[in-house]
C-alpha atoms as a PDB file:
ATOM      1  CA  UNK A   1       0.000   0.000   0.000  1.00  0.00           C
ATOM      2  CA  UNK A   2       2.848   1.804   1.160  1.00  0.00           C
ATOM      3  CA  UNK A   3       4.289   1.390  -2.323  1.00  0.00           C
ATOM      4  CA  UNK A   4       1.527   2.333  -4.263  1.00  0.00           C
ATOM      5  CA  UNK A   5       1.251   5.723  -1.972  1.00  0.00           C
ATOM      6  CA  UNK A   6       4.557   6.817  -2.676  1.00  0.00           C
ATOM      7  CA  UNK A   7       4.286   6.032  -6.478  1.00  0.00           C
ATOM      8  CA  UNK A   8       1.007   8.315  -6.769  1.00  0.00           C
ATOM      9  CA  UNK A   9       2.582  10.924  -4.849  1.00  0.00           C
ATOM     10  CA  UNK A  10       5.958  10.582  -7.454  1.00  0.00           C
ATOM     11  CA  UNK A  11       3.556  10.542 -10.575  1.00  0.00           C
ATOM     12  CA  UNK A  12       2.051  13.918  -8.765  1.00  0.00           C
ATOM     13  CA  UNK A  13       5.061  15.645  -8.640  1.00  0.00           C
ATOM     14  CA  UNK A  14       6.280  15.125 -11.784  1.00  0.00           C
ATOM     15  CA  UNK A  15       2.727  16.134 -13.416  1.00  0.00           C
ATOM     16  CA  UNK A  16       2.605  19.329 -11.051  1.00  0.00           C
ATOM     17  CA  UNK A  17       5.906  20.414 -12.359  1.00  0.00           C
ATOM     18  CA  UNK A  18       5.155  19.795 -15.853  1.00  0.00           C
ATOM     19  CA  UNK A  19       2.247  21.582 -15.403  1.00  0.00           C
ATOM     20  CA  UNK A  20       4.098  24.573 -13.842  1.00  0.00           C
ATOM     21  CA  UNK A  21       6.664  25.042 -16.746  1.00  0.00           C
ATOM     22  CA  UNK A  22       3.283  25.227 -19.422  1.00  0.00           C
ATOM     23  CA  UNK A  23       1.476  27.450 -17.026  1.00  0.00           C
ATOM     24  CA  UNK A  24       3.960  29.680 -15.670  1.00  0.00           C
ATOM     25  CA  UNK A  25       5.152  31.572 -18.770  1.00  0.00           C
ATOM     26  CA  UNK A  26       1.648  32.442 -19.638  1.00  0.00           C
ATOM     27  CA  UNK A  27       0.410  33.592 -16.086  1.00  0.00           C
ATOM     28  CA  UNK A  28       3.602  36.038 -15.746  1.00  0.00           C
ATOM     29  CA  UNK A  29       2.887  37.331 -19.602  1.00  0.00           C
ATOM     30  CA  UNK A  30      -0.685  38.128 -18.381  1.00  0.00           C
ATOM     31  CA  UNK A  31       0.135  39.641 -15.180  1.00  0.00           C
ATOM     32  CA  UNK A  32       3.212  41.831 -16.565  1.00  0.00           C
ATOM     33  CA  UNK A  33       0.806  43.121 -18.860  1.00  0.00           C
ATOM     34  CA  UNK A  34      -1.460  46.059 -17.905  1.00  0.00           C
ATOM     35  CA  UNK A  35      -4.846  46.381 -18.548  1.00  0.00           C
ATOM     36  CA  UNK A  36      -4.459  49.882 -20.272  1.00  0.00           C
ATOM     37  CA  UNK A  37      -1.719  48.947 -22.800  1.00  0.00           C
ATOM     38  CA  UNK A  38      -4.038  45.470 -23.712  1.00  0.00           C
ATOM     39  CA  UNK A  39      -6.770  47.808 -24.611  1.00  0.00           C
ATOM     40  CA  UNK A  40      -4.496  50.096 -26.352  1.00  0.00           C
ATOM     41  CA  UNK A  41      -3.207  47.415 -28.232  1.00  0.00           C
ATOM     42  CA  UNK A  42      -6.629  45.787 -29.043  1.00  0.00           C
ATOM     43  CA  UNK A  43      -7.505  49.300 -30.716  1.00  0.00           C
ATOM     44  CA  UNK A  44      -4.713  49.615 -32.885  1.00  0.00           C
ATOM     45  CA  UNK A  45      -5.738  48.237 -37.106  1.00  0.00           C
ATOM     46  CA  UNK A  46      -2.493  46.881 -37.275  1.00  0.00           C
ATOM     47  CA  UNK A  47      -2.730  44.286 -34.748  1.00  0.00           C
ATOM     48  CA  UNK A  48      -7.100  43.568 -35.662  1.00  0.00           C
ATOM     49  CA  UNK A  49      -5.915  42.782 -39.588  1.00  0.00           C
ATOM     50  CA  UNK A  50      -2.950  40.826 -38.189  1.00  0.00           C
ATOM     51  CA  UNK A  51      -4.904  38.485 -36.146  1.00  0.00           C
ATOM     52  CA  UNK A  52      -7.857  38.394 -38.537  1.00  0.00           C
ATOM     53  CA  UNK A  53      -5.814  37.554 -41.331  1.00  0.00           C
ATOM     54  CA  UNK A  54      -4.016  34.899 -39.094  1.00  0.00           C
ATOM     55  CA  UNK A  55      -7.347  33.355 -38.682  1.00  0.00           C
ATOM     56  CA  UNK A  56      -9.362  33.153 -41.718  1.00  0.00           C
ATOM     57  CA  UNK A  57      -6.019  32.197 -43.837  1.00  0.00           C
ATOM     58  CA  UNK A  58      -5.170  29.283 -41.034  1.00  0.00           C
ATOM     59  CA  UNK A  59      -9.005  28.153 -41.172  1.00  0.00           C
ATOM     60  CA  UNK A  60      -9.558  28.917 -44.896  1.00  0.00           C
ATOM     61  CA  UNK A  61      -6.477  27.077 -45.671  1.00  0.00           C
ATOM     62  CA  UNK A  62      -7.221  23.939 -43.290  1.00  0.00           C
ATOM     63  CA  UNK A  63     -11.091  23.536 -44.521  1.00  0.00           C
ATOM     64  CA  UNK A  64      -9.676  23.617 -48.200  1.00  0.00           C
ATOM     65  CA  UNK A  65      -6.928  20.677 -47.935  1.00  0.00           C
ATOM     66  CA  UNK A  66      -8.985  18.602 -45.527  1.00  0.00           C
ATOM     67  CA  UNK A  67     -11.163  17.917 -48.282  1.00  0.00           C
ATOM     68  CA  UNK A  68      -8.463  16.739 -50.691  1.00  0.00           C
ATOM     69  CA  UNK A  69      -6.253  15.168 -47.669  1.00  0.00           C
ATOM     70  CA  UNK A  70      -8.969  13.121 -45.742  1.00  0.00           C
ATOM     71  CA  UNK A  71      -9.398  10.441 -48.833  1.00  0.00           C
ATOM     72  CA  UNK A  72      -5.765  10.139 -49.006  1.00  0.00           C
ATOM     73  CA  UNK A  73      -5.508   9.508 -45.527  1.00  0.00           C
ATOM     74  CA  UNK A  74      -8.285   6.550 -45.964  1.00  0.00           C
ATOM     75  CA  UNK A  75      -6.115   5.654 -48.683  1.00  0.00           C
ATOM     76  CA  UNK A  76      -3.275   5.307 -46.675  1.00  0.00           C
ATOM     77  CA  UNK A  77      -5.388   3.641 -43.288  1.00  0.00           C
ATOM     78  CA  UNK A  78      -6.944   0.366 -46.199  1.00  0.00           C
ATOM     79  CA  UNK A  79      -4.497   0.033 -48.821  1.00  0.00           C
ATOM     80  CA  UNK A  80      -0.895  -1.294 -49.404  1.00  0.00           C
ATOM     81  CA  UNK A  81       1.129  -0.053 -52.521  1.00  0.00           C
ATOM     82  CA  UNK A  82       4.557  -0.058 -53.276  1.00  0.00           C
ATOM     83  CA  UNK A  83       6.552   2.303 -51.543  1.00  0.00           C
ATOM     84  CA  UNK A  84       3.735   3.020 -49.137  1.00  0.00           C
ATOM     85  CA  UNK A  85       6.606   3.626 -46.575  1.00  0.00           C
ATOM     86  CA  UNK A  86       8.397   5.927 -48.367  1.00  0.00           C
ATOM     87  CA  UNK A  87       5.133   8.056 -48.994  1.00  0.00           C
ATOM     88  CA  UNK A  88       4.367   8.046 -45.204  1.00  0.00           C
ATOM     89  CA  UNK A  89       7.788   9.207 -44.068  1.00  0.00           C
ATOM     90  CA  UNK A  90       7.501  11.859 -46.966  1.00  0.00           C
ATOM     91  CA  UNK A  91       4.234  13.116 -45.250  1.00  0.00           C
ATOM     92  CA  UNK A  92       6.142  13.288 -41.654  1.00  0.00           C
ATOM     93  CA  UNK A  93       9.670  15.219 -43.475  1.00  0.00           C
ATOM     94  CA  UNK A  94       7.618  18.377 -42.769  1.00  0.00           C
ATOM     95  CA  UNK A  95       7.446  17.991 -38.996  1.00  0.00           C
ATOM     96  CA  UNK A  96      11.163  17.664 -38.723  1.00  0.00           C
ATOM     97  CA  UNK A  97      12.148  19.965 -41.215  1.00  0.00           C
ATOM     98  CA  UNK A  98      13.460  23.557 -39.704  1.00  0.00           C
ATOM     99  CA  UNK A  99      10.617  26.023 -40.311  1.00  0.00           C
ATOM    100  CA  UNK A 100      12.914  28.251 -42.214  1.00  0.00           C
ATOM    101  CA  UNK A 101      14.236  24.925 -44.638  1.00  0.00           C
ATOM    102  CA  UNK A 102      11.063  24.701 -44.976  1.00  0.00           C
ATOM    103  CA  UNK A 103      10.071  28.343 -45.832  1.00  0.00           C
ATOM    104  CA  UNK A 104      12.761  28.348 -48.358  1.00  0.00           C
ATOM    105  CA  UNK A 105      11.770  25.477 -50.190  1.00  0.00           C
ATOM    106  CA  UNK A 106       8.061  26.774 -50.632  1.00  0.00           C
ATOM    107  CA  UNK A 107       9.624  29.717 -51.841  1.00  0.00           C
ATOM    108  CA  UNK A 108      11.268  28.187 -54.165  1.00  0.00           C
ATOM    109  CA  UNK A 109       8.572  26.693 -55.637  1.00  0.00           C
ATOM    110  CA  UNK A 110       6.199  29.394 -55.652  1.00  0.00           C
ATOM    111  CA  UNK A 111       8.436  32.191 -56.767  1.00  0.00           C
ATOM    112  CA  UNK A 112       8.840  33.474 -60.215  1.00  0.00           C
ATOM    113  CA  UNK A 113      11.630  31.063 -60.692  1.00  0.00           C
ATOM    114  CA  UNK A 114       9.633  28.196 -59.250  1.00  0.00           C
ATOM    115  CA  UNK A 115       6.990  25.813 -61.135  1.00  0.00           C
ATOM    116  CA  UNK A 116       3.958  26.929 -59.195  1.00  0.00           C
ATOM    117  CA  UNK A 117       5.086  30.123 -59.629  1.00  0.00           C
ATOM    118  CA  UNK A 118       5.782  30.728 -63.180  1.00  0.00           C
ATOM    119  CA  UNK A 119       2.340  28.955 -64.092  1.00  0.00           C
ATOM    120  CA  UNK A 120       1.069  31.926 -61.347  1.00  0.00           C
ATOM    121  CA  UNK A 121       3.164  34.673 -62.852  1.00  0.00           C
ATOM    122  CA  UNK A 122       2.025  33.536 -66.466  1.00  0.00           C
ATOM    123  CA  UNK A 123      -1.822  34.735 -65.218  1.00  0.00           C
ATOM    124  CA  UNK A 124      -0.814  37.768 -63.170  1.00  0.00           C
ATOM    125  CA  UNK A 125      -1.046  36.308 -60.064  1.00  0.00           C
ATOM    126  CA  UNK A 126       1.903  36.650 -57.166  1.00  0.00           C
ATOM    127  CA  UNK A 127       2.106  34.398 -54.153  1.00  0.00           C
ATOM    128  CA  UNK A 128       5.341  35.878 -52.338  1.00  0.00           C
ATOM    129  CA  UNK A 129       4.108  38.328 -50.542  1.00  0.00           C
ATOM    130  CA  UNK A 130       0.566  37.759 -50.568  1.00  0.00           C
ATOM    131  CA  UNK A 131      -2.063  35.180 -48.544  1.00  0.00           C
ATOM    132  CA  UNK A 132      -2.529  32.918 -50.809  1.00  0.00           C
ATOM    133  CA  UNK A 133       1.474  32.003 -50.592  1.00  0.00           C
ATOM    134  CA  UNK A 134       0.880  32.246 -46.897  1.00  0.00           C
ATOM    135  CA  UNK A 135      -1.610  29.462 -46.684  1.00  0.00           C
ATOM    136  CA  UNK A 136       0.800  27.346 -48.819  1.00  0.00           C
ATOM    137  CA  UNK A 137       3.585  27.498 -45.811  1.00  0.00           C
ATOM    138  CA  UNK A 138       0.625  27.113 -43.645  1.00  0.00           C
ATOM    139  CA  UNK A 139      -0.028  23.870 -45.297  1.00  0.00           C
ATOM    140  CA  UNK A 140       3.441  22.667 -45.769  1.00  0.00           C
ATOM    141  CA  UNK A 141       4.307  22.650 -42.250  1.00  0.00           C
ATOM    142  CA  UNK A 142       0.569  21.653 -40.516  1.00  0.00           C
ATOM    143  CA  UNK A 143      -0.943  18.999 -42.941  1.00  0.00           C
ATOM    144  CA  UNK A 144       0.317  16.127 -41.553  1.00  0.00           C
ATOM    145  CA  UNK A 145      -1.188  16.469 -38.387  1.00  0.00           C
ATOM    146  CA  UNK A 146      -4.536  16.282 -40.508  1.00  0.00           C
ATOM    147  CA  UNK A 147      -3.403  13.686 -42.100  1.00  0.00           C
ATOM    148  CA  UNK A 148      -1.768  11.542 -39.792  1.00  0.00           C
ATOM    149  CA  UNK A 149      -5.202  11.901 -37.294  1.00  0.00           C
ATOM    150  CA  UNK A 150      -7.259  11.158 -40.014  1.00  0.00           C
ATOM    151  CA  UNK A 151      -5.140   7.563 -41.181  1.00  0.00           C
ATOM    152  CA  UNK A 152      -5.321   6.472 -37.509  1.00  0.00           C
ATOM    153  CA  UNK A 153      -9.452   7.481 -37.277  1.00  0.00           C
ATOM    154  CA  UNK A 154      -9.775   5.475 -40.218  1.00  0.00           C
ATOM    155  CA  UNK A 155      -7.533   2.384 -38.942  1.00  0.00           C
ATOM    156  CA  UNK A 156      -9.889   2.469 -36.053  1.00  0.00           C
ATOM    157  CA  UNK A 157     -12.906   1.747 -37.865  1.00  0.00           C
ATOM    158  CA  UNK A 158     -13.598  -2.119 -38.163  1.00  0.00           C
ATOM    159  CA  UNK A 159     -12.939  -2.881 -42.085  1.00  0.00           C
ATOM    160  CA  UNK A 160     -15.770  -5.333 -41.790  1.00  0.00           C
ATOM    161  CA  UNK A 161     -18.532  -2.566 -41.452  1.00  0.00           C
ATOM    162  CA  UNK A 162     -17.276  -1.795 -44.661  1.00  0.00           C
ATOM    163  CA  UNK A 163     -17.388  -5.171 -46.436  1.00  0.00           C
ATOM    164  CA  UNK A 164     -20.080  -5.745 -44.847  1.00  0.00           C
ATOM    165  CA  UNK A 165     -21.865  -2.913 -46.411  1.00  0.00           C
ATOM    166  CA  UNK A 166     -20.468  -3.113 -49.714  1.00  0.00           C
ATOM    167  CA  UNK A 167     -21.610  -6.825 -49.984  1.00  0.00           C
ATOM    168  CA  UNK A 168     -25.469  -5.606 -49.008  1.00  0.00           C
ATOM    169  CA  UNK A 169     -24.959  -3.482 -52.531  1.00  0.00           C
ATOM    170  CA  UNK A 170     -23.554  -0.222 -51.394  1.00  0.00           C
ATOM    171  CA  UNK A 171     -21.178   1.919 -53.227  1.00  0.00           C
ATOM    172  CA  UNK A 172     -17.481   2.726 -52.384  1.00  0.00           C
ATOM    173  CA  UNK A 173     -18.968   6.014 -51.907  1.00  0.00           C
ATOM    174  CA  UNK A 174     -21.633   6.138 -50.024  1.00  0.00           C
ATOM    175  CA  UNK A 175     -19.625   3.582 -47.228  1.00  0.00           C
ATOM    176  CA  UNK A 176     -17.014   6.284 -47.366  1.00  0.00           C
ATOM    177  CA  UNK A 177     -19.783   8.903 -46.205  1.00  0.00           C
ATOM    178  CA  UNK A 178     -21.698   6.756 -44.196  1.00  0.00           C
ATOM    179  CA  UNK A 179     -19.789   4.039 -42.274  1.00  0.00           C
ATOM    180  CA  UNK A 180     -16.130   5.473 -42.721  1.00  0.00           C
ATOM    181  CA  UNK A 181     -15.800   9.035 -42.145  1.00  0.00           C
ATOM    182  CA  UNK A 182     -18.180   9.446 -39.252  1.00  0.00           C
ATOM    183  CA  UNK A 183     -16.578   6.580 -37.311  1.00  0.00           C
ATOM    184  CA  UNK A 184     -13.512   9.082 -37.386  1.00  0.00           C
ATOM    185  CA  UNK A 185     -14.872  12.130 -37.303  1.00  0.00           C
ATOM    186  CA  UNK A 186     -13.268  12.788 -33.863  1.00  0.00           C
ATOM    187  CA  UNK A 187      -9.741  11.735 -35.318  1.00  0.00           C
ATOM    188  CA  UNK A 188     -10.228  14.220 -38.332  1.00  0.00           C
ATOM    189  CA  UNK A 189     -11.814  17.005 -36.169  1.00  0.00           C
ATOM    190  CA  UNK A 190      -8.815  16.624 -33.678  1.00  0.00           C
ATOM    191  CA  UNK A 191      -6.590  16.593 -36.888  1.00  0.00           C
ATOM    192  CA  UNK A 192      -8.186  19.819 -38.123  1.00  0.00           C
ATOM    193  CA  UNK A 193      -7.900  21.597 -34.711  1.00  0.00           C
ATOM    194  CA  UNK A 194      -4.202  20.653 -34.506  1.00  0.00           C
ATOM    195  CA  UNK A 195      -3.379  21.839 -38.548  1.00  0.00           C
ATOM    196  CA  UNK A 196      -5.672  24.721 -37.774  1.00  0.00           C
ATOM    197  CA  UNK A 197      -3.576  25.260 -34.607  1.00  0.00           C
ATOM    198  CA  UNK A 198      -0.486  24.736 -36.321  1.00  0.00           C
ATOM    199  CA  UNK A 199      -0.895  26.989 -39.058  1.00  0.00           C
ATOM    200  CA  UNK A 200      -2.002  30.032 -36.684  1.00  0.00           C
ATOM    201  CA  UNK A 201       1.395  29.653 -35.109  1.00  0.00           C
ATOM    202  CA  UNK A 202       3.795  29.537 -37.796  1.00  0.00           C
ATOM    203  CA  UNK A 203       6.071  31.344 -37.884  1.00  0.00           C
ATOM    204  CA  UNK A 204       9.567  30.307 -39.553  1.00  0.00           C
ATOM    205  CA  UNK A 205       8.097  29.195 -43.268  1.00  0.00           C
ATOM    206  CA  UNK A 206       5.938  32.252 -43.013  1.00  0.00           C
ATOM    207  CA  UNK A 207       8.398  35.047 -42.702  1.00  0.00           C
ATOM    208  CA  UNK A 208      10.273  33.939 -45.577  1.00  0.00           C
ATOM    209  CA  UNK A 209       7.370  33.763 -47.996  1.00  0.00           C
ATOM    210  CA  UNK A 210       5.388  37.107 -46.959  1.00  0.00           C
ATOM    211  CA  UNK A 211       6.644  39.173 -44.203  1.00  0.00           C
ATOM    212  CA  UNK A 212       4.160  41.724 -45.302  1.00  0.00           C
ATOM    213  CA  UNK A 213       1.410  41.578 -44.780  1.00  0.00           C
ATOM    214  CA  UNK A 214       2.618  40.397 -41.175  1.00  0.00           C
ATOM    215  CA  UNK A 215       0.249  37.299 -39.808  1.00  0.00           C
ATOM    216  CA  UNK A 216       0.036  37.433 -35.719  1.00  0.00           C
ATOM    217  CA  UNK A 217       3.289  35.914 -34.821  1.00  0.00           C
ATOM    218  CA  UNK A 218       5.585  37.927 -37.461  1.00  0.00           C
ATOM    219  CA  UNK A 219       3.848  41.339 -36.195  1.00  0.00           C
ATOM    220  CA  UNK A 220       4.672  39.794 -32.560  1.00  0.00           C
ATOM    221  CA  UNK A 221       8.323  39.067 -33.808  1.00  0.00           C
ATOM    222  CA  UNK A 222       8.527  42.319 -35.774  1.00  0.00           C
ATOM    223  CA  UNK A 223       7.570  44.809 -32.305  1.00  0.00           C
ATOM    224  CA  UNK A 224       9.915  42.758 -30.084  1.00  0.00           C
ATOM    225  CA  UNK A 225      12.756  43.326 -32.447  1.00  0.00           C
ATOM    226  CA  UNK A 226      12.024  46.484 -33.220  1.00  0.00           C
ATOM    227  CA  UNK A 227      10.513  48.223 -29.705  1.00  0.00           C
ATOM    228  CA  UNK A 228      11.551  45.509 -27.047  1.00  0.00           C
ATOM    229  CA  UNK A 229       9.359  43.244 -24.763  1.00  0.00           C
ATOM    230  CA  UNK A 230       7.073  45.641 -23.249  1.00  0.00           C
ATOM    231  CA  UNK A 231       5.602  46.601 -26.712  1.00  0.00           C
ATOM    232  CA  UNK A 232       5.449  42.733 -28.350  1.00  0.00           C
ATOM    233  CA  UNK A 233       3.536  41.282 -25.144  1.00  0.00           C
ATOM    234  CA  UNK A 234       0.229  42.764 -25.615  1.00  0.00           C
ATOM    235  CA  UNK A 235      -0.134  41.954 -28.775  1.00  0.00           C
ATOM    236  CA  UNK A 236       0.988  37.892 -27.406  1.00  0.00           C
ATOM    237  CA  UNK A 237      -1.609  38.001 -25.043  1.00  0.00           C
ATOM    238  CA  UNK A 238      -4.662  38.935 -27.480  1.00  0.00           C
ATOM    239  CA  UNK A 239      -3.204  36.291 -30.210  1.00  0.00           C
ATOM    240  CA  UNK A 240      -3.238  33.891 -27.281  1.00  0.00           C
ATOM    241  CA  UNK A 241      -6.704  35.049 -25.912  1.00  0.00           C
ATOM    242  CA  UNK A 242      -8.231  34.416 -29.436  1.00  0.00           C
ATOM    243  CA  UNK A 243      -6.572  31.502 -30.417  1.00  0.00           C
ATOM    244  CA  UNK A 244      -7.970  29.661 -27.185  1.00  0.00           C
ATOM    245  CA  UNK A 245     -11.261  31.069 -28.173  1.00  0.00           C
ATOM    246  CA  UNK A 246     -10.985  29.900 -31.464  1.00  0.00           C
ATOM    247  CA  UNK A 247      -9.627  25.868 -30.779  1.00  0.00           C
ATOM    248  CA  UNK A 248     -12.285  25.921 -28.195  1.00  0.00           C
ATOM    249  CA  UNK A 249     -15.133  26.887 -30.629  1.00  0.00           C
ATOM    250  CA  UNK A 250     -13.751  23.942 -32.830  1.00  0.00           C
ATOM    251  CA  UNK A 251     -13.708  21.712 -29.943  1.00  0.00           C
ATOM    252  CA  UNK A 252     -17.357  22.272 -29.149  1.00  0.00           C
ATOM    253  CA  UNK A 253     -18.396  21.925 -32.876  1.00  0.00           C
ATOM    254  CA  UNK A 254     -16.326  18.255 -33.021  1.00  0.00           C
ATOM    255  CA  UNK A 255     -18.612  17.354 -29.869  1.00  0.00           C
ATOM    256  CA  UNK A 256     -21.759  18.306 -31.424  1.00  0.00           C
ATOM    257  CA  UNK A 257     -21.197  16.114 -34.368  1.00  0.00           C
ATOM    258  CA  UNK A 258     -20.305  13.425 -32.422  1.00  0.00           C
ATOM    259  CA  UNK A 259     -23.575  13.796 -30.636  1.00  0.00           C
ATOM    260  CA  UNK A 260     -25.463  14.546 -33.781  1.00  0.00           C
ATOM    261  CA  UNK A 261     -23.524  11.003 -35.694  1.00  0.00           C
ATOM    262  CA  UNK A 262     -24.615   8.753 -32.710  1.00  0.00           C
ATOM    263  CA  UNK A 263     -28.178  10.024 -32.633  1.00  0.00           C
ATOM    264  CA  UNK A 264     -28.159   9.121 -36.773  1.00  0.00           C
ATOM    265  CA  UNK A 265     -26.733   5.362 -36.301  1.00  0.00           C
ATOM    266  CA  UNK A 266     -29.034   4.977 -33.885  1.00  0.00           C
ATOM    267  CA  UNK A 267     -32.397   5.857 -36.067  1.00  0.00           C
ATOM    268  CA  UNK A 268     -30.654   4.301 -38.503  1.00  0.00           C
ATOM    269  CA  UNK A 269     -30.428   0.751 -36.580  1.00  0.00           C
END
């Protein structure tokens, strides 16, 4: 008893202090920032376009590649093809890469020089510089946390509802809609909060494709380099303030579907 005691208190420790190091940082940001310069800061257009656009480009951005990325990632969870392997440790290189490789190889390939970018340049369109390049080294860095989620919802789902459904006479498609994908919606809802979250934070690939116009964390770089601490924390604390607001919005949404999937299977049955 004695033993189990002392390993409870151990495992309590260790949690409180992890718990500390997360917390800490962000409760002495908040306090060392007064109330007046917050609301200062909150009133200034420069920082309201610079979280906005931090926002819809992250959301915009994660809404358009889930719908091209979720397949794959079914694709990935049910079949095996040659050099599967290979294609799955290609999907992870982004998470290891440093942010500013990273930035400089999307540059490359969406500058004038580059293959996206001459087809771009050939209709008058510019992506260094601009959101829609942005969202590209949003993507780059964040999609295979969509992705991976999404393969390991779709492993989870027993392949014999699917057989099962597609021997009654159903199509590929409709047991995609029906049976697969909400049997992991929660994987691929917690795989578009964390690209979502992901994106919003970048900052590395970012600043080398489009420093202007400045997304949250460059304008937060870009006042602590240029004006010092006291000037950059504000503007950390509202990016903070509405980024929980946002993830927690999503996470709320994910829990509704759930809800609203179960109720369906249910009538269904």
């Amino acid at each position: 008893m004695r033993y189990y005691s002392s390993f409870n208190l151990i495992l309590l420790l260790l949690s409180s202090l992890v718990l500390i190091f997360l917390i800490a940082p962000l409760i002495g940001m908040f306090l060392h920032t007064s109330t007046t310069g917050l609301i200062e800061t909150i009133k200034e257009r420069d920082v309201q376009e610079s979280i906005w656009l931090t926002v819809w480009v992250s959301f915009s951005t994660t809404f358009i590649f889930a719908i091209i990325s979720v397949p794959f990632a079914w694709l990935l969870a049910r079949k095996d093809f040659p050099l599967k392997n290979l294609v799955q440790g290609v999907i992870d290189l982004p998470v290891v890469l440093p942010h500013t490789a990273a930035g400089i190889a999307i540059l490359g390939f969406i500058s004038r020089d580059g293959f996206l970018g001459k087809v771009a340049s050939s209709a008058g369109i510019s992506f260094v510089n601009n959101p829609a390049g942005i969202a590209l080294a949003m993507a780059f860095v964040s999609l295979p946390f969509l992705i991976n989620a999404a393969r390991d919802g779709f492993m989870s789902v027993p392949e014999k509802l699917e057989k099962a459904a597609l021997n009654l006479g159903a199509g590929r498609l409709r047991v995609f809609m029906t049976i697969s994908l909400p049997l992991a919606w929660r994987s691929i809802i917690s795989g578009f909060v964390m690209m979502f979250a992901r994106g919003m934070s970048e900052f590395g690939a970012v600043v080398i494709v489009a420093y202007h116009p400045m997304v949250a964390p460059v304008l937060i770089y870009d006042r602590f380099s240029s004006f010092g601490l006291n000037y950059a924390r504000p503007a950390a604390v509202i990016f903070i303030i509405v980024a929980l607001v946002a993830f927690t919005g999503l996470r709320l949404l994910s829990n509704r579907k759930k809800v609203t999937y179960s109720e369906s299977d249910y009538a269904d049955s």
